[in-house]
C-alpha atoms as a PDB file:
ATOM      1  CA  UNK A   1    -139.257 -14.714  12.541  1.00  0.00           C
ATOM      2  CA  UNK A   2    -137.040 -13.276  15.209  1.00  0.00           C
ATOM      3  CA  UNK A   3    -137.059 -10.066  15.774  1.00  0.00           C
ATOM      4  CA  UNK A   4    -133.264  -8.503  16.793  1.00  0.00           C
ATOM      5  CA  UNK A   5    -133.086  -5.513  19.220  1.00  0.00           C
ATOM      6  CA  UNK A   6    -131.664  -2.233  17.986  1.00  0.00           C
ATOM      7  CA  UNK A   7    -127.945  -2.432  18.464  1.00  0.00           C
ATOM      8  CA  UNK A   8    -126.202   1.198  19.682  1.00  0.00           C
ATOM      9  CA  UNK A   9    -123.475   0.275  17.203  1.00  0.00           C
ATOM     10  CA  UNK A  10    -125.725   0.449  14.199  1.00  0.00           C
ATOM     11  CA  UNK A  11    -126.727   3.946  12.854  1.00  0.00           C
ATOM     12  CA  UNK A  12    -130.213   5.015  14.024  1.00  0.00           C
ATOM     13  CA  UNK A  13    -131.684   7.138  12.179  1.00  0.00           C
ATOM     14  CA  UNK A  14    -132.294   7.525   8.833  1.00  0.00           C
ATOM     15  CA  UNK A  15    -130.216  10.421   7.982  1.00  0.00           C
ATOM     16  CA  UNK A  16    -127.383   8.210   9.649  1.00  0.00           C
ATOM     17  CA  UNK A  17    -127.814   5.932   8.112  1.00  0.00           C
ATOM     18  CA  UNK A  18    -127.458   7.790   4.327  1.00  0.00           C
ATOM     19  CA  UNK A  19    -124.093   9.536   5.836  1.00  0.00           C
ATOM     20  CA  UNK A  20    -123.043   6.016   6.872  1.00  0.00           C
ATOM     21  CA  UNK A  21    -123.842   4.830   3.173  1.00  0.00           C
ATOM     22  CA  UNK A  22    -122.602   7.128   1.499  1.00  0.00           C
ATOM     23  CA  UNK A  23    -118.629   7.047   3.604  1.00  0.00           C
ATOM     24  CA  UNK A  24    -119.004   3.609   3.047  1.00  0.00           C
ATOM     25  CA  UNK A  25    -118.744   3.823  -0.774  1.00  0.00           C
ATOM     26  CA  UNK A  26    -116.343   6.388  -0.656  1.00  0.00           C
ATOM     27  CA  UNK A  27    -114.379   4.287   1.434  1.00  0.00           C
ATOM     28  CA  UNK A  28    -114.651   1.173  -1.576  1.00  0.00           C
ATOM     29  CA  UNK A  29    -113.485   3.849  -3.761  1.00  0.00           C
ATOM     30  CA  UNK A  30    -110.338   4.848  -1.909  1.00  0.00           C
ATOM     31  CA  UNK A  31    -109.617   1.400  -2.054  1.00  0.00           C
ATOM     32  CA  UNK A  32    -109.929   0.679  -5.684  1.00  0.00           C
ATOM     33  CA  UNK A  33    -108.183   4.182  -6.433  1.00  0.00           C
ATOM     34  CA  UNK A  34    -105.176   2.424  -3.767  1.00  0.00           C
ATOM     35  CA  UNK A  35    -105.127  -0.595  -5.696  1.00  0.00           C
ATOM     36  CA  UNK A  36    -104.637   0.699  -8.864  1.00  0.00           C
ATOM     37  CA  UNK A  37    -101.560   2.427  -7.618  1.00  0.00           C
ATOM     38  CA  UNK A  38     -99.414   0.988  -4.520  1.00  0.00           C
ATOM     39  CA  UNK A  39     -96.465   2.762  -4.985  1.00  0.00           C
ATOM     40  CA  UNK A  40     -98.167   5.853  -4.961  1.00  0.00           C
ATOM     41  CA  UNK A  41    -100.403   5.196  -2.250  1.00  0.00           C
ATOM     42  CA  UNK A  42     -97.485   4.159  -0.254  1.00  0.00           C
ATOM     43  CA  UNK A  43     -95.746   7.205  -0.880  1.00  0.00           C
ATOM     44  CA  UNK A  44     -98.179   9.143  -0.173  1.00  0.00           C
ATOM     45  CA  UNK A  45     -98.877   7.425   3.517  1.00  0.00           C
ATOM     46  CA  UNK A  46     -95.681   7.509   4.077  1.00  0.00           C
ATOM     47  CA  UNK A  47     -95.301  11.661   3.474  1.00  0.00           C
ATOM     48  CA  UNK A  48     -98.396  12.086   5.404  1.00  0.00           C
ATOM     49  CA  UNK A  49     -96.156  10.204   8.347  1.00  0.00           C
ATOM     50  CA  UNK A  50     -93.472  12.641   7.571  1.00  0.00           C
ATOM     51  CA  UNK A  51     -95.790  16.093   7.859  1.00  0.00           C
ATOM     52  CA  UNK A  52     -97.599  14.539  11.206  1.00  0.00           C
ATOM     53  CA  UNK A  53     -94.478  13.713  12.578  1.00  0.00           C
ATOM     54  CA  UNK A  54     -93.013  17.361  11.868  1.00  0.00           C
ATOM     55  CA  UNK A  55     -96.613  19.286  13.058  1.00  0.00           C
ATOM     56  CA  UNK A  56     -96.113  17.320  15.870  1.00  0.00           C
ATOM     57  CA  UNK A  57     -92.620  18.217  16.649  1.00  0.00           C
ATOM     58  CA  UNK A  58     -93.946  21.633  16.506  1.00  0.00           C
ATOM     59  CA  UNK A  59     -96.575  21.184  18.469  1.00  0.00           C
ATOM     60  CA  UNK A  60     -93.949  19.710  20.954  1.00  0.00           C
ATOM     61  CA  UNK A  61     -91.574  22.810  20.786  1.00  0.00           C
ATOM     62  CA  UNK A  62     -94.454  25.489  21.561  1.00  0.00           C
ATOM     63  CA  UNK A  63     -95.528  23.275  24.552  1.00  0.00           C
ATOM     64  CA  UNK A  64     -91.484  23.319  25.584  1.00  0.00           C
ATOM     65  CA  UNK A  65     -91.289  27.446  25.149  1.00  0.00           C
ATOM     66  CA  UNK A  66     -94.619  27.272  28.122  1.00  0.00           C
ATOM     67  CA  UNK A  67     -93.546  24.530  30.566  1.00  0.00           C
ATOM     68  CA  UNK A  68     -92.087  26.901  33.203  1.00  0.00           C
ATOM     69  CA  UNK A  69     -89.695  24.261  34.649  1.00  0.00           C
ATOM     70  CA  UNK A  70     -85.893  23.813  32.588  1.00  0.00           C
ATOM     71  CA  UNK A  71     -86.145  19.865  33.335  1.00  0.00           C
ATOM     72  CA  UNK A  72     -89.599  20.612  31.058  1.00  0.00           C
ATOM     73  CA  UNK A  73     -88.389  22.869  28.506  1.00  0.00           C
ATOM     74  CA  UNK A  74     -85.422  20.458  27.995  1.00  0.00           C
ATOM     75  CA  UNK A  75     -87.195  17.069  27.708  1.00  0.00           C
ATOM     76  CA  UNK A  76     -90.375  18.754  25.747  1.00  0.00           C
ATOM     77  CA  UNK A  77     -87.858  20.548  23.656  1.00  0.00           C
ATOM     78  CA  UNK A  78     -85.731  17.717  22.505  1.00  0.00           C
ATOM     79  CA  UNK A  79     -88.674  15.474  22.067  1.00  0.00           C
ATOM     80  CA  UNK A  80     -89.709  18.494  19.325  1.00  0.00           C
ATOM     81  CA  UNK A  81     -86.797  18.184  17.511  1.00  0.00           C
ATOM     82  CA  UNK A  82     -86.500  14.525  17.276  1.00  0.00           C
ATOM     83  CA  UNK A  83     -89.934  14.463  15.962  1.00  0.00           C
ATOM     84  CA  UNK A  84     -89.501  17.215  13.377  1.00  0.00           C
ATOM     85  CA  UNK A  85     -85.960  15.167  12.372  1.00  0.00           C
ATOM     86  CA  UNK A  86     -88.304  11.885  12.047  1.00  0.00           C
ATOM     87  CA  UNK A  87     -90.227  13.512   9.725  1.00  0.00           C
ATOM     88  CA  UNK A  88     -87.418  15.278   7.724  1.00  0.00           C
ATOM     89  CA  UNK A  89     -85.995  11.868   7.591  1.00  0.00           C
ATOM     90  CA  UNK A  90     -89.204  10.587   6.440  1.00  0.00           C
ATOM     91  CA  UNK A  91     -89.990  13.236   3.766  1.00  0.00           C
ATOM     92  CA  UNK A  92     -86.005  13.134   2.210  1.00  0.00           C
ATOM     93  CA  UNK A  93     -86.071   9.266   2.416  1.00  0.00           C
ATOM     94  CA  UNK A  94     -89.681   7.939   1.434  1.00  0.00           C
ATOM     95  CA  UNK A  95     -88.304   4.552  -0.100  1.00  0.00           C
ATOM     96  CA  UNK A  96     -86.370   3.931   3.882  1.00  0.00           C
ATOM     97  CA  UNK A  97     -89.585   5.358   5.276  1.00  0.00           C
ATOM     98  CA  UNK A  98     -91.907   2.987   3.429  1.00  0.00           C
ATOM     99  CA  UNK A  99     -89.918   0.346   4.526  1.00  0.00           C
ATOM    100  CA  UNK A 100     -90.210   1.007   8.144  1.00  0.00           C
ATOM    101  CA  UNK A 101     -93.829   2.009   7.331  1.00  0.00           C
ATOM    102  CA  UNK A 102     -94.501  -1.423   5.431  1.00  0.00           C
ATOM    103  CA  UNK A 103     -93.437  -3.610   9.089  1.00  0.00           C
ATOM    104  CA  UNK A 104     -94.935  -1.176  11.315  1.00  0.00           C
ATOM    105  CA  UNK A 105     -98.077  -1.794   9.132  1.00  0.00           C
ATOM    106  CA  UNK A 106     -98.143  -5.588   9.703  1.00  0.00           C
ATOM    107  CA  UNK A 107     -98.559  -4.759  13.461  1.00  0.00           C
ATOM    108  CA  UNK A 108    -101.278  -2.153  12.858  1.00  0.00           C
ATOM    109  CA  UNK A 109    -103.455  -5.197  10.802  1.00  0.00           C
ATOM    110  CA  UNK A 110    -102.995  -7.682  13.497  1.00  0.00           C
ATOM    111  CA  UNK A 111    -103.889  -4.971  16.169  1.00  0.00           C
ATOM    112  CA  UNK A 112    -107.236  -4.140  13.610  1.00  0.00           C
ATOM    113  CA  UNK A 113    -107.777  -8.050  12.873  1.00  0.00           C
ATOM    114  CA  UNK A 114    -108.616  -8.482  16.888  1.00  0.00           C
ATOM    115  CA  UNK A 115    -110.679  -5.529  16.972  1.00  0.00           C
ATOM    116  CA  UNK A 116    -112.924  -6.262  14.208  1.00  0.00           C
ATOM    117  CA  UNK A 117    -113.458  -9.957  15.333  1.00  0.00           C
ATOM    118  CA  UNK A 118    -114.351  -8.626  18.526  1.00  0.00           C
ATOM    119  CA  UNK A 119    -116.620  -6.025  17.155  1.00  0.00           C
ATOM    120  CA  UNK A 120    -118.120  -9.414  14.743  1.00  0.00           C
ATOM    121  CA  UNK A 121    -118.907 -11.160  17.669  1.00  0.00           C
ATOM    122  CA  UNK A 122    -120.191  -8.350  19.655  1.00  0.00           C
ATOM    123  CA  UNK A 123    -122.676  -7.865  16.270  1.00  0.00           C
ATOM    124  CA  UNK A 124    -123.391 -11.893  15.658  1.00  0.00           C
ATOM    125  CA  UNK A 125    -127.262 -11.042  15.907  1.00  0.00           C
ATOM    126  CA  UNK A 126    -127.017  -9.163  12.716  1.00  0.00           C
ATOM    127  CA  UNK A 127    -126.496 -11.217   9.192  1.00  0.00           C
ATOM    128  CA  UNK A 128    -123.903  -8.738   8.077  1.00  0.00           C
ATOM    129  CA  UNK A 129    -121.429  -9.045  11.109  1.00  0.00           C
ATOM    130  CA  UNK A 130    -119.840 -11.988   9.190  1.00  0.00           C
ATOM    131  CA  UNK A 131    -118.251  -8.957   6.818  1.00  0.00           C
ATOM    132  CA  UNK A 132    -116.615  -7.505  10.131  1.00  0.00           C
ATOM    133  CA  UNK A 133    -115.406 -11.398  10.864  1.00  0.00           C
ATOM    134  CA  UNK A 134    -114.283 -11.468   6.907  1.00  0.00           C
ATOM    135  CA  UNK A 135    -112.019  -8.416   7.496  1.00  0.00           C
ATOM    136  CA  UNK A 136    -110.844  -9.544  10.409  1.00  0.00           C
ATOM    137  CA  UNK A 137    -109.219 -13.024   9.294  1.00  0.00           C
ATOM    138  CA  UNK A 138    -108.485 -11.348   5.876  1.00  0.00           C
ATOM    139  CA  UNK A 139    -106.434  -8.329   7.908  1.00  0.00           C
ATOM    140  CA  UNK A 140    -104.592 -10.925   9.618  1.00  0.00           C
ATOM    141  CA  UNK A 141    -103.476 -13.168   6.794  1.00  0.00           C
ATOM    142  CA  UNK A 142    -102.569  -9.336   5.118  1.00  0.00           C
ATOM    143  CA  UNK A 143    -100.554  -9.294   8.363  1.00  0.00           C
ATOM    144  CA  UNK A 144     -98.528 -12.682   8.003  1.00  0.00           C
ATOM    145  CA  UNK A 145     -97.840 -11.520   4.237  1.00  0.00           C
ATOM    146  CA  UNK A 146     -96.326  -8.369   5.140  1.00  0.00           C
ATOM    147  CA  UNK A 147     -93.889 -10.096   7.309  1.00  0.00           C
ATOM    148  CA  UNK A 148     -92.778 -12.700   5.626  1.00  0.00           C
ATOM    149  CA  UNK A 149     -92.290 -10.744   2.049  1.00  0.00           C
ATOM    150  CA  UNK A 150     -90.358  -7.674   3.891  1.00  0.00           C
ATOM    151  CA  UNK A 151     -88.413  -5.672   3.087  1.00  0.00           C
ATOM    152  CA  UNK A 152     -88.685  -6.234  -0.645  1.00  0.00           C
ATOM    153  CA  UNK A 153     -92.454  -5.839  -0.768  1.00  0.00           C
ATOM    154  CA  UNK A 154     -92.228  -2.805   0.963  1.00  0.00           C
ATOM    155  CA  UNK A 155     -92.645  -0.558  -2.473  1.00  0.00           C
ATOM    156  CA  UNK A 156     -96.136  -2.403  -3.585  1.00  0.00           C
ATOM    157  CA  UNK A 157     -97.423  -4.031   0.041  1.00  0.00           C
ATOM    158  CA  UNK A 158     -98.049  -0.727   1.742  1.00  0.00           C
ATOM    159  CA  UNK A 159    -100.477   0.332  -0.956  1.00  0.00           C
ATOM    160  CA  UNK A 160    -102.022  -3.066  -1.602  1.00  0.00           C
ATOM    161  CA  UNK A 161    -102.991  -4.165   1.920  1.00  0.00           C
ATOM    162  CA  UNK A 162    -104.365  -0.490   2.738  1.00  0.00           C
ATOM    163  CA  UNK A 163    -106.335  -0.388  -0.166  1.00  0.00           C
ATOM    164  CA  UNK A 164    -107.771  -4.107   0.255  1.00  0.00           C
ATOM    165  CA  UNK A 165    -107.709  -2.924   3.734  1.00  0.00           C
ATOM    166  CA  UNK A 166    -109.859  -0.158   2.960  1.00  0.00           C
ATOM    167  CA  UNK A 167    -111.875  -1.778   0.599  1.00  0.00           C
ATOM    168  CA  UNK A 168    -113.021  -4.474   2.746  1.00  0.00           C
ATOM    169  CA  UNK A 169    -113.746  -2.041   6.243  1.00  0.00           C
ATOM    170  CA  UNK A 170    -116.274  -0.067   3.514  1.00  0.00           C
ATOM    171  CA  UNK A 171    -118.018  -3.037   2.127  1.00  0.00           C
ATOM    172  CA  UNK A 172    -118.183  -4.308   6.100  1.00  0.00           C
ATOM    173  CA  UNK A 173    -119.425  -0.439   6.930  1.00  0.00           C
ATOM    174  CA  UNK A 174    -122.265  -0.465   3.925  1.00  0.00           C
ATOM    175  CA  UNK A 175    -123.609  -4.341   4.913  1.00  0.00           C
ATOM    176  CA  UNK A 176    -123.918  -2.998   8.395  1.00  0.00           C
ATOM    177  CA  UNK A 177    -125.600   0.368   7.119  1.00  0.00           C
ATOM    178  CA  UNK A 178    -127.851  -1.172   4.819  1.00  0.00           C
ATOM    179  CA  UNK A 179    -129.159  -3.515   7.710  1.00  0.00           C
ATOM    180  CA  UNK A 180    -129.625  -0.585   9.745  1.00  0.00           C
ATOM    181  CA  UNK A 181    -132.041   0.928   6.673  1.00  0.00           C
ATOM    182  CA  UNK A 182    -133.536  -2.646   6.609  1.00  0.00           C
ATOM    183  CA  UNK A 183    -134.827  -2.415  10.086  1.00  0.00           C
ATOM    184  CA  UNK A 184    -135.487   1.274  10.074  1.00  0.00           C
ATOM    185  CA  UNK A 185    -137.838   0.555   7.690  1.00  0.00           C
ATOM    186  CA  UNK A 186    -139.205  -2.728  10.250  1.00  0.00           C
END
């Protein structure tokens, strides 16, 4: 039998490995629960856009009131208020905002489709990496069908692909956790 070194990726521990279990399966479940309804996952993503936008358009105009400089104040202060009027936009408009959220999306899962095939690879010793490889091709096919069906998919897609998005990266987490128990117990 081969034995395979401890990884640093993997928990190590086995109270790690529990917490790593156990956000795994809630993960599965916040896909399911995104699955069952799209539209108002997507709406919800997309308000949760809106209020970060706004808090940081805030965050933006309290930075502009202490930059001592006027060049400061004026560039920190308008990029304040064209963040809090992106997320106004964003909460008033949620179908437009969904939309934009829906492409903007497709980039994020072929950004996250390279990064977990690079994290597979880095993992190949372990049975389970092929999970990490699985979400990886499966993000970017999600990708390539978010493209070609927009805009008109925009009011189920956004839901959809985060929930099978979801779903997948906690099945991928809980194969990965449960070797990690597996060779705790080695």
């Amino acid at each position: 039998m081969t034995h395979i070194s401890r990884n640093e990726q993997l928990p190590s521990d086995p109270q790690s490995v529990k917490v790593s279990i156990a956000i795994s399966i809630i993960m599965i479940a916040v896909g399911f629960i995104a699955l069952a309804a799209p539209l108002m996952a997507g709406i919800a993503i997309e308000l949760v856009v809106g209020w970060l936008f706004i808090l940081n358009g805030c965050v933006h105009a309290v930075y502009a009131w202490q930059v001592r400089g006027a060049g400061g104040v004026l560039w920190e202060g308008l990029l304040g208020v064209l963040y809090v009027l992106a997320g106004g936009y964003l909460l008033f408009h949620p179908i437009v905002g969904l939309e934009s959220l829906t492409f903007v999306l497709g980039i994020y899962l072929v950004i996250k489709a390279v990064l977990e095939l690079i994290l597979s690879a880095q993992l190949r010793p372990y049975a389970s990496s092929v999970w990490l490889m699985a979400d990886g091709i499966i993000s970017f096919i999600l990708a390539i069908i978010i493209w070609r069906m927009w805009p008109v998919s925009s009011l189920w897609a956004i839901g959809i692909l985060i929930g099978i998005s979801i779903l997948l990266a906690g099945a991928a987490r809980l194969a990965l956790a449960m070797s990690a128990r597996r060779l705790l117990k080695d």
